[in-house]
C-alpha atoms as a PDB file:
ATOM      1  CA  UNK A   1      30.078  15.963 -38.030  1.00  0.00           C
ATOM      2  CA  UNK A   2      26.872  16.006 -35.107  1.00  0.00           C
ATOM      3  CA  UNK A   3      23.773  17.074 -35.575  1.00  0.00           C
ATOM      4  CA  UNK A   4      21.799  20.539 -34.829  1.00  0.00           C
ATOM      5  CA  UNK A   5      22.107  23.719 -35.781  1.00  0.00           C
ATOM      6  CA  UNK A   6      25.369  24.535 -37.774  1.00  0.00           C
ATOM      7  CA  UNK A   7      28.662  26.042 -36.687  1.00  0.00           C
ATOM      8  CA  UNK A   8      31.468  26.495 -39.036  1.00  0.00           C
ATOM      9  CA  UNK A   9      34.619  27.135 -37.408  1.00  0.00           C
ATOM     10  CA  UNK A  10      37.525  28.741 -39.069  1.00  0.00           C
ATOM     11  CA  UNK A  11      41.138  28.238 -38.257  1.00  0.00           C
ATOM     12  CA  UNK A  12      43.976  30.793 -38.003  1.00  0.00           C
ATOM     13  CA  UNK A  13      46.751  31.593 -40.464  1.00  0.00           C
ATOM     14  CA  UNK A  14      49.184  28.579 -40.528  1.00  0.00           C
ATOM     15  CA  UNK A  15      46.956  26.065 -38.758  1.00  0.00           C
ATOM     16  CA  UNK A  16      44.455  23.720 -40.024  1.00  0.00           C
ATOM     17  CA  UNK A  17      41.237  22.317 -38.888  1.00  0.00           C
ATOM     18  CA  UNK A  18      43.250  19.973 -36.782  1.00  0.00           C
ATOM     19  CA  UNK A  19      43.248  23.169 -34.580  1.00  0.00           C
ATOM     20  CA  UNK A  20      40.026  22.061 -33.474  1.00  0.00           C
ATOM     21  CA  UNK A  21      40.495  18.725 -31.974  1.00  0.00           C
ATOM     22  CA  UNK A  22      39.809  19.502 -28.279  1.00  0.00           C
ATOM     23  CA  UNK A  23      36.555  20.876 -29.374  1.00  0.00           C
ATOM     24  CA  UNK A  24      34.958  19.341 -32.159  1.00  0.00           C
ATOM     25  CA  UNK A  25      34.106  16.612 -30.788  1.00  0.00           C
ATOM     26  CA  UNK A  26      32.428  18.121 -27.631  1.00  0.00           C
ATOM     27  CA  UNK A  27      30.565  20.705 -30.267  1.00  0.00           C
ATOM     28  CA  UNK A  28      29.530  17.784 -32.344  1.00  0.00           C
ATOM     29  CA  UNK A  29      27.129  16.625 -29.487  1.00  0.00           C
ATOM     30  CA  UNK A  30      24.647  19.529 -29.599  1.00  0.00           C
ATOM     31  CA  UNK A  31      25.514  20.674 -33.530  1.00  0.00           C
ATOM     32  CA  UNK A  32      26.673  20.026 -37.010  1.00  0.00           C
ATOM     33  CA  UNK A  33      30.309  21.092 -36.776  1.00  0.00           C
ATOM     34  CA  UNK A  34      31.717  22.094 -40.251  1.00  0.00           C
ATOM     35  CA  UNK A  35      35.731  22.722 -40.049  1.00  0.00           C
ATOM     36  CA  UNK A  36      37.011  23.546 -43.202  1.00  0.00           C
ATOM     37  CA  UNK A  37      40.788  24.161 -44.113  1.00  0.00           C
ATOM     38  CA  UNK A  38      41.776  27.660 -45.571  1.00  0.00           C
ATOM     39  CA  UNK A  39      43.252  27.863 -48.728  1.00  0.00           C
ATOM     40  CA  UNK A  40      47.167  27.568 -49.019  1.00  0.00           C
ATOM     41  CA  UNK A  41      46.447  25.602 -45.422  1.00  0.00           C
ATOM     42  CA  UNK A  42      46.027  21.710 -44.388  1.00  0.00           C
ATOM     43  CA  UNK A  43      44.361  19.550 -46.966  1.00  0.00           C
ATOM     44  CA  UNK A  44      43.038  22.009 -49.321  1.00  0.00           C
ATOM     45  CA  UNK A  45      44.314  23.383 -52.562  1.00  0.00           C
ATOM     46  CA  UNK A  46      47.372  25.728 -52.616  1.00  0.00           C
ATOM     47  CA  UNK A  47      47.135  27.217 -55.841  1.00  0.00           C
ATOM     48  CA  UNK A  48      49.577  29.975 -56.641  1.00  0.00           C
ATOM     49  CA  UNK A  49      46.927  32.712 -56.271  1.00  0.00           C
ATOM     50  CA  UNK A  50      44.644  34.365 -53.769  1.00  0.00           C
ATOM     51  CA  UNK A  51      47.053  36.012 -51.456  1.00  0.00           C
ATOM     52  CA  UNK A  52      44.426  38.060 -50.189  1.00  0.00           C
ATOM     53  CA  UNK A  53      41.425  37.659 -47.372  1.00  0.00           C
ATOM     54  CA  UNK A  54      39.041  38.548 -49.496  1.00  0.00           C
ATOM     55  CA  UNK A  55      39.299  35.731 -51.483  1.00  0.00           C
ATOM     56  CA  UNK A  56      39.205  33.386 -48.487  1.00  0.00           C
ATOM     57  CA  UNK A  57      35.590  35.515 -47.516  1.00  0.00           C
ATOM     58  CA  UNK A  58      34.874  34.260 -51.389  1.00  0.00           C
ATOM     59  CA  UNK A  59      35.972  30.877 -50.499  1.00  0.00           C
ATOM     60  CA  UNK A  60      33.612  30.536 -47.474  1.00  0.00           C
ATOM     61  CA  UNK A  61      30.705  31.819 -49.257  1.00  0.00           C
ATOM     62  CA  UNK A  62      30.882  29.284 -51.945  1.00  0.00           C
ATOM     63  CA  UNK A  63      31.400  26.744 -49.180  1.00  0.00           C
ATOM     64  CA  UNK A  64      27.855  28.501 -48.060  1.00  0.00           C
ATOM     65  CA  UNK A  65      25.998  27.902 -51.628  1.00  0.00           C
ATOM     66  CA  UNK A  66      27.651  24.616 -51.948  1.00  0.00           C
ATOM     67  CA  UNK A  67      26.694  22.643 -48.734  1.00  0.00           C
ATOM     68  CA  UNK A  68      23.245  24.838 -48.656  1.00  0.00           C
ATOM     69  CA  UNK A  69      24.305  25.164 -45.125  1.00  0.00           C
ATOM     70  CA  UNK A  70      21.298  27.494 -43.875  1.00  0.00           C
ATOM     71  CA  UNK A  71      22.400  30.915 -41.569  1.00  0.00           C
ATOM     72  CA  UNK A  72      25.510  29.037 -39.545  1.00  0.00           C
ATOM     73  CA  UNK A  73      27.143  30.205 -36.848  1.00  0.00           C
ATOM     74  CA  UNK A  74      30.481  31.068 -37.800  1.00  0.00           C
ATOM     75  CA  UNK A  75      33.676  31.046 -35.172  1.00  0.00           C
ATOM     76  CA  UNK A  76      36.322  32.907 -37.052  1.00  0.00           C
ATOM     77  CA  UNK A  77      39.450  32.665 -34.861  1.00  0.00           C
ATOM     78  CA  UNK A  78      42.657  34.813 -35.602  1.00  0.00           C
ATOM     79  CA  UNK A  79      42.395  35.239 -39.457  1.00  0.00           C
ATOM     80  CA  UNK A  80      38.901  33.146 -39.454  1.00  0.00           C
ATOM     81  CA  UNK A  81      37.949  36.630 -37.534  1.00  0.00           C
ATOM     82  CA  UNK A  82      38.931  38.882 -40.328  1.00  0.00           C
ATOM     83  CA  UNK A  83      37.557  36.447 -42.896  1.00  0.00           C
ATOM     84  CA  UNK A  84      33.907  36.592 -41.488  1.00  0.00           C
ATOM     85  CA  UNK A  85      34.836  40.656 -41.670  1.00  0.00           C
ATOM     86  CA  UNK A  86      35.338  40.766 -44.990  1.00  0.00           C
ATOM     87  CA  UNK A  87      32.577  38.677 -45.573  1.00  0.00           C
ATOM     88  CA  UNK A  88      30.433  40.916 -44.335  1.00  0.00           C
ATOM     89  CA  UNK A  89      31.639  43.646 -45.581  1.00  0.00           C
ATOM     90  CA  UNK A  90      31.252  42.371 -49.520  1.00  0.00           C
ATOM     91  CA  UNK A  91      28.289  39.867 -49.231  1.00  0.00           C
ATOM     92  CA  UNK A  92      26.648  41.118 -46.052  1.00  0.00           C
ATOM     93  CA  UNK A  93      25.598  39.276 -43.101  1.00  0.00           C
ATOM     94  CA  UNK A  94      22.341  37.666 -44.814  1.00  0.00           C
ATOM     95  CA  UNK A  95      23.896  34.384 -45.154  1.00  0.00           C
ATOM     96  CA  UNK A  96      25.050  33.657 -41.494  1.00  0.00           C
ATOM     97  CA  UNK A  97      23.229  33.152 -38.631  1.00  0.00           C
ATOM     98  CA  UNK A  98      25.672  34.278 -35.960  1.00  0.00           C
ATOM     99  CA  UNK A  99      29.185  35.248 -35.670  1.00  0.00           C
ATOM    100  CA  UNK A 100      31.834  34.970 -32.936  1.00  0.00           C
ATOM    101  CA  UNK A 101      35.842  36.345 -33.522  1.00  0.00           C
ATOM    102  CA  UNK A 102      38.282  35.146 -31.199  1.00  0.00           C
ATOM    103  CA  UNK A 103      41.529  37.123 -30.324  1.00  0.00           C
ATOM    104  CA  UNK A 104      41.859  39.032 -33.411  1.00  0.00           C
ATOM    105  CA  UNK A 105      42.481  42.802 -32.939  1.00  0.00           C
ATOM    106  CA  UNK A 106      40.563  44.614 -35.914  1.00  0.00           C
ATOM    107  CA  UNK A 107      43.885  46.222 -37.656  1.00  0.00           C
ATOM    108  CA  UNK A 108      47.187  44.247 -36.918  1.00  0.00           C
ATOM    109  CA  UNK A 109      49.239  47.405 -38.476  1.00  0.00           C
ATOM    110  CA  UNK A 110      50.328  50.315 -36.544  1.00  0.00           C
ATOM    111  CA  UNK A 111      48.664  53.398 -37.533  1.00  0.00           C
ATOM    112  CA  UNK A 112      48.414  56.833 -37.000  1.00  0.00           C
ATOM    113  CA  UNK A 113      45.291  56.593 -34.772  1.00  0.00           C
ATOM    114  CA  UNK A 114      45.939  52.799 -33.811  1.00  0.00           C
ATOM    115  CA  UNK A 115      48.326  52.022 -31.287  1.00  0.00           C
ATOM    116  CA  UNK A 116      46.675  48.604 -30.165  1.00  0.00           C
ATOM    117  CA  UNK A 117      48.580  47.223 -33.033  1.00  0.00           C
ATOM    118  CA  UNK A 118      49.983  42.955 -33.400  1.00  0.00           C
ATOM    119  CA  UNK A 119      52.839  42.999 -30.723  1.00  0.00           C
ATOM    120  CA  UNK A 120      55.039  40.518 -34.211  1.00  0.00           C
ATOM    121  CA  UNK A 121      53.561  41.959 -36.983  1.00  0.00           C
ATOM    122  CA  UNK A 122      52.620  45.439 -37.235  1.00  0.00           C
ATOM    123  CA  UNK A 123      54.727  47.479 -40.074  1.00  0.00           C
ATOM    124  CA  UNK A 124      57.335  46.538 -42.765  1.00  0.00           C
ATOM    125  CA  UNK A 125      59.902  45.430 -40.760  1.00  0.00           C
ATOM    126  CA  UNK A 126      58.225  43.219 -38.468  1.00  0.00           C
ATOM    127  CA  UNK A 127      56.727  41.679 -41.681  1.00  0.00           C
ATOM    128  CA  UNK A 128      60.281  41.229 -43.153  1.00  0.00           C
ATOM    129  CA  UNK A 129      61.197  39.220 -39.966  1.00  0.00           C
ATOM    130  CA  UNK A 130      58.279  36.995 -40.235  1.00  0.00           C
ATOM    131  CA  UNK A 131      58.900  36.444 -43.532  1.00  0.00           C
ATOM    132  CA  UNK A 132      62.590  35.455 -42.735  1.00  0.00           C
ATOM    133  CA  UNK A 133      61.758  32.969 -40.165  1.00  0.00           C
ATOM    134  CA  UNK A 134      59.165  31.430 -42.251  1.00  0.00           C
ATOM    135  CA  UNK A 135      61.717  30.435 -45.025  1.00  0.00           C
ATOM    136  CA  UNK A 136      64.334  29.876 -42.670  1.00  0.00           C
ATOM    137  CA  UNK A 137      62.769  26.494 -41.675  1.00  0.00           C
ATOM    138  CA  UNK A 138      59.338  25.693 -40.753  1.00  0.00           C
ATOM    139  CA  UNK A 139      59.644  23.302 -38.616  1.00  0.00           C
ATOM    140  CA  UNK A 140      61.504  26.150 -36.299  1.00  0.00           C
ATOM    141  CA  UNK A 141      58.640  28.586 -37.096  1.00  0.00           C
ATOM    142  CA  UNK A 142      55.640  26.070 -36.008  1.00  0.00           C
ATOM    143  CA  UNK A 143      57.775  25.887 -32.174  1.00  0.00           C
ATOM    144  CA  UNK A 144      58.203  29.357 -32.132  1.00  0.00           C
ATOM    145  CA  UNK A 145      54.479  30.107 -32.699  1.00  0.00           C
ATOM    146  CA  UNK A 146      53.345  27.818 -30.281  1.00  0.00           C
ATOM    147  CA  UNK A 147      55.509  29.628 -27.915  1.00  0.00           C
ATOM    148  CA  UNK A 148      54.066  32.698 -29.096  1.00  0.00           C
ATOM    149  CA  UNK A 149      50.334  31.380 -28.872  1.00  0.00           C
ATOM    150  CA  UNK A 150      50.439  29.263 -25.548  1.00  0.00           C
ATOM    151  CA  UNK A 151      50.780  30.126 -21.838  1.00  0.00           C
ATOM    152  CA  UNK A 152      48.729  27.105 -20.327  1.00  0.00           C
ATOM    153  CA  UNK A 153      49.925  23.665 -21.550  1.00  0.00           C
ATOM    154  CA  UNK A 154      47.944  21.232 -23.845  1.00  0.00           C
ATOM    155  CA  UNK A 155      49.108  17.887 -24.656  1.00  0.00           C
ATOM    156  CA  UNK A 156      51.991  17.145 -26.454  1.00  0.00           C
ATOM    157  CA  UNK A 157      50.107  15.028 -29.051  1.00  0.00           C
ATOM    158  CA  UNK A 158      48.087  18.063 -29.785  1.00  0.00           C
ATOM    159  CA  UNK A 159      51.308  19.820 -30.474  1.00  0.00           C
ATOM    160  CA  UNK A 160      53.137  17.663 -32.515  1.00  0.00           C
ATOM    161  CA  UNK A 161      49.684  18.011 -34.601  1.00  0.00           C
ATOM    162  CA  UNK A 162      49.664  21.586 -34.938  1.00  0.00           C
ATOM    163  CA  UNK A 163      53.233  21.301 -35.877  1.00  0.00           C
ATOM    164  CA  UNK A 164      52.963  18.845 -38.231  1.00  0.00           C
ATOM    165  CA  UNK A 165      50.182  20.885 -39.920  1.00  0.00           C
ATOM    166  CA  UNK A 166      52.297  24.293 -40.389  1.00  0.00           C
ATOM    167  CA  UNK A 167      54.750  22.300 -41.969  1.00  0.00           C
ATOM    168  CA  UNK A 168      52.566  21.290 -44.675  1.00  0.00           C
ATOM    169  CA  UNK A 169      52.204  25.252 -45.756  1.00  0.00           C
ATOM    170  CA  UNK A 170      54.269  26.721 -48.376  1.00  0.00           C
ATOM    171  CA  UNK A 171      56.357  29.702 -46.462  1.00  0.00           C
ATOM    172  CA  UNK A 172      56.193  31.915 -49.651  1.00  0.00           C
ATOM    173  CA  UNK A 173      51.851  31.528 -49.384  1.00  0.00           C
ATOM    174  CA  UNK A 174      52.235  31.802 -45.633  1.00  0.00           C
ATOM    175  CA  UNK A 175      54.232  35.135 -46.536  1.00  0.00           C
ATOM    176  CA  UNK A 176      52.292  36.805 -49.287  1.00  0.00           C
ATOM    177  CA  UNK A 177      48.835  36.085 -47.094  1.00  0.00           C
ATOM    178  CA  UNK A 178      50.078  37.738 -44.376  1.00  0.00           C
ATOM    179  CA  UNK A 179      51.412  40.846 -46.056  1.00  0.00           C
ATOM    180  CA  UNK A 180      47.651  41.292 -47.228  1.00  0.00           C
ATOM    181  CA  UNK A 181      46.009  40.271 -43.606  1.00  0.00           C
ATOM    182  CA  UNK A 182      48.262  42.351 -41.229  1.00  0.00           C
ATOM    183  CA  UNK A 183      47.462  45.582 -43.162  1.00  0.00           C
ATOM    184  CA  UNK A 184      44.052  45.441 -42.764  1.00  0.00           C
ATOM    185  CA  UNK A 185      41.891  47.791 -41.144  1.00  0.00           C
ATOM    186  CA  UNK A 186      37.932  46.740 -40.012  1.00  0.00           C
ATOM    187  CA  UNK A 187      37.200  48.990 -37.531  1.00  0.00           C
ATOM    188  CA  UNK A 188      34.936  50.743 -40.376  1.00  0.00           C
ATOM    189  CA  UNK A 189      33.063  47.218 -41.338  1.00  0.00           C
ATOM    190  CA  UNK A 190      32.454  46.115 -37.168  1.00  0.00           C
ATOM    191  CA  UNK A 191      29.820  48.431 -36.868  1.00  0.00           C
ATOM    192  CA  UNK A 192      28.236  47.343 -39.516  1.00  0.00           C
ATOM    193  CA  UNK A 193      27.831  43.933 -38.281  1.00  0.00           C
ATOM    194  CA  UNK A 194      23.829  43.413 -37.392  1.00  0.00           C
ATOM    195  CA  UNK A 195      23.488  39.751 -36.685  1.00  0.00           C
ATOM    196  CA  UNK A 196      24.499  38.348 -32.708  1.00  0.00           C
ATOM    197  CA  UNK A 197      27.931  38.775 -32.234  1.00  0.00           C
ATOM    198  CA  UNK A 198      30.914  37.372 -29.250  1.00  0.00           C
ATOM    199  CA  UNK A 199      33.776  38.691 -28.942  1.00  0.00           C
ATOM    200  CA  UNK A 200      36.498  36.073 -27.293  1.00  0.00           C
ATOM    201  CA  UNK A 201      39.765  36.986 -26.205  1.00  0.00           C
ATOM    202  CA  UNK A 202      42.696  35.743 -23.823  1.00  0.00           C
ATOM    203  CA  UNK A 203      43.870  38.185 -20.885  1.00  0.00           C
ATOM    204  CA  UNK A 204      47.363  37.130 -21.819  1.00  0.00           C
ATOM    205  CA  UNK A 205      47.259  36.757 -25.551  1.00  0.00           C
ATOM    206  CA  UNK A 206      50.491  36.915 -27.329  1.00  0.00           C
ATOM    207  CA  UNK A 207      49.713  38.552 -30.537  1.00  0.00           C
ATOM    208  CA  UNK A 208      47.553  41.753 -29.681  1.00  0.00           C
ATOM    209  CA  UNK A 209      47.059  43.647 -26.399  1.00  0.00           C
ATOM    210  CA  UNK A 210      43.661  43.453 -24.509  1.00  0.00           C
ATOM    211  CA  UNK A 211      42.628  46.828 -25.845  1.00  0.00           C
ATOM    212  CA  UNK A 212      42.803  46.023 -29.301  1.00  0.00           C
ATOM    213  CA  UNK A 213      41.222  42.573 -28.908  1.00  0.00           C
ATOM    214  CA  UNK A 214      38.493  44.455 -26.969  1.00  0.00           C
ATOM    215  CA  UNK A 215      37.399  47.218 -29.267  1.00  0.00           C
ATOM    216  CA  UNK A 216      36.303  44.440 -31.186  1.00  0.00           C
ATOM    217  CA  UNK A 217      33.177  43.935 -29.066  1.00  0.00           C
ATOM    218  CA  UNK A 218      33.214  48.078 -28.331  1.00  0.00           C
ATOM    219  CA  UNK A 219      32.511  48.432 -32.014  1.00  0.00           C
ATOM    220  CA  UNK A 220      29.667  46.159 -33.002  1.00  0.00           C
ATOM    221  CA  UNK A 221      26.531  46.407 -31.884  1.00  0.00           C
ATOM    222  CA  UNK A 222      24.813  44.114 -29.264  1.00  0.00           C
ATOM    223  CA  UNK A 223      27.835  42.374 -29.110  1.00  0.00           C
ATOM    224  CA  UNK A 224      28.925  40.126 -26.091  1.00  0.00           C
ATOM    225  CA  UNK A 225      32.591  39.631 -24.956  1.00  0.00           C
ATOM    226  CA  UNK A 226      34.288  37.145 -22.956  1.00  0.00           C
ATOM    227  CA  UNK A 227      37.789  37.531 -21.766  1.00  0.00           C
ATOM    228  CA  UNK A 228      39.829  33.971 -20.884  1.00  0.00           C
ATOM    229  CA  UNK A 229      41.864  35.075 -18.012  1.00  0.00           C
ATOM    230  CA  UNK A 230      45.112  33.696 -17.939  1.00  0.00           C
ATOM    231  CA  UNK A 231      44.678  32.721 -21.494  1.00  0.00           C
ATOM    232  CA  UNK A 232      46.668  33.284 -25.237  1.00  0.00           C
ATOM    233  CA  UNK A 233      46.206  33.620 -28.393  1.00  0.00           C
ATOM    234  CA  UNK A 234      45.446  29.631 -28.785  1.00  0.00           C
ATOM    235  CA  UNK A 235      42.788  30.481 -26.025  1.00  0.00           C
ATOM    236  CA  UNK A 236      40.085  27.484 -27.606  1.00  0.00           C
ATOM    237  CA  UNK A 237      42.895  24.337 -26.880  1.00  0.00           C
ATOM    238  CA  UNK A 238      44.011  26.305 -23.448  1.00  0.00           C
ATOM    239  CA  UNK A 239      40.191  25.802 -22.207  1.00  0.00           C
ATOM    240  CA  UNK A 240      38.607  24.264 -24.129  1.00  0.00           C
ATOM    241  CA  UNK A 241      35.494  22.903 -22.211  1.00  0.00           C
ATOM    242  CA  UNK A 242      34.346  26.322 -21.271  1.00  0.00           C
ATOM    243  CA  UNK A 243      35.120  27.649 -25.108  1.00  0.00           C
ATOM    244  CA  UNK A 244      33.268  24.166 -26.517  1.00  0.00           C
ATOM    245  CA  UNK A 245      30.164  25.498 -23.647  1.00  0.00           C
ATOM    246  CA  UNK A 246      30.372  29.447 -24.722  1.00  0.00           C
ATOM    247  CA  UNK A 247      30.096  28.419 -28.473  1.00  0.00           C
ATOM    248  CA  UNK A 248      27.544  25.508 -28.241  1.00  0.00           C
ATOM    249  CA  UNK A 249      25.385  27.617 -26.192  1.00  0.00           C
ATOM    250  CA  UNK A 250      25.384  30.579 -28.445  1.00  0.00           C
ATOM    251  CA  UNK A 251      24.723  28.191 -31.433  1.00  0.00           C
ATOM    252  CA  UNK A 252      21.965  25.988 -30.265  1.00  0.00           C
ATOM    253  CA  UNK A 253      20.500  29.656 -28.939  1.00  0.00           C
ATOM    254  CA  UNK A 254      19.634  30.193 -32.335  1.00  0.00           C
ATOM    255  CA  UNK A 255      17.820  27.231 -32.936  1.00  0.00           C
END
């Protein structure tokens, strides 16, 4: 949808595309706005394989070669951020243009030497409870991670959407992509990132603490952060006017 230089934005694990609606619109004025739906998410296939975020980096790159979409900027938010990671990390950044993660730590697993771990889902157990509320009824799930997710309010229209969307995901998929996601580390591949990069996070967001969200920006590059004070995880709906501004300038920046 629009017109101008492309941005493809990619949702987080258990949304859809619908995530967008307080900003594609307002992106659509200044660019093309591509918002495609993750496998095993909204309106797109949910085969029973792929658990894994390398295949949803494989995914986006055939999307690439497909539309013929030339050097986009890509807005990977939660997972979206660790699917542009691996997607640099096995294909390089040749094919996009720019890149901007939103409030994704770079390793949701507590390590070792990583303390700046997911504050739900961050070593076996944790995982097991996630799993457990996911089968225990998603309609349950989809309040409890908007809880998790929001601290200002939206409206309730967009909320019955969002819900409505994580109840059209199988919990077993939603269960077997996390295990792969949360265990994740990138902090070797951030470095390696060579093409513009933001870094967006919320002061207040639910799923990571600011220091893990902000070694994101410490480790690539030439990077650019901007912190959402007051702001969660779902940072893009909370404000979304000064998001839709942050993104469409960076985009039409590389025109």
């Amino acid at each position: 949808m629009g017109s101008g230089p492309p941005v493809i934005l990619l949702h987080g694990w258990s949304a859809s595309h619908r995530s967008f609606d307080r900003n594609a619109a307002a992106l659509a004025a200044r660019c093309t706005v591509i918002m495609p739906d993750l496998r095993f998410h909204g309106e797109s296939d949910k085969p029973d394989w792929g658990f894994h975020v390398p295949r949803l980096a494989a995914d986006l790159r055939e999307l690439l070669v497909a539309t013929a979409v030339d050097r986009p900027t890509c807005v990977g938010c939660s997972l979206g951020s660790a699917i542009l990671w691996s997607f640099c990390e096995l294909f390089g950044c040749e094919l996009l243009g720019r890149v901007c993660f939103v409030d994704q730590a770079p390793c949701q697993w507590r390590l070792a030497d990583w303390s700046f771990c997911s504050k739900g889902i961050y070593d076996e157990a944790s995982l097991a409870s996630i799993t457990v509320a996911l089968h225990a009824g998603m309609s349950a799930f989809a309040d409890g991670n908007a809880q998790c997710c929001l601290t200002k309010p939206v409206p309730a229209a967009l909320l019955a959407t969002l819900k409505a969307e994580t109840e059209r995901c199988n919990p077993t998929h939603l269960a077997q992509l996390m295990r792969d996601h949360a265990q994740l580390d990138w902090r070797p591949i951030l470095p390696r990132i060579t093409i513009p990069a933001l870094n967006i996070y919320g002061s207040l967001s639910g799923c990571f603490p600011v220091e893990g969200l902000a070694t994101v920006g410490e480790l690539i590059p030439g990077s650019k952060s901007h912190i959402f004070v007051g702001c969660n995880h779902w940072l893009y709906m909370e404000e979304p006017e000064r998001f839709n501004q942050i993104i469409g300038d960076f985009a039409c920046d590389a025109a």
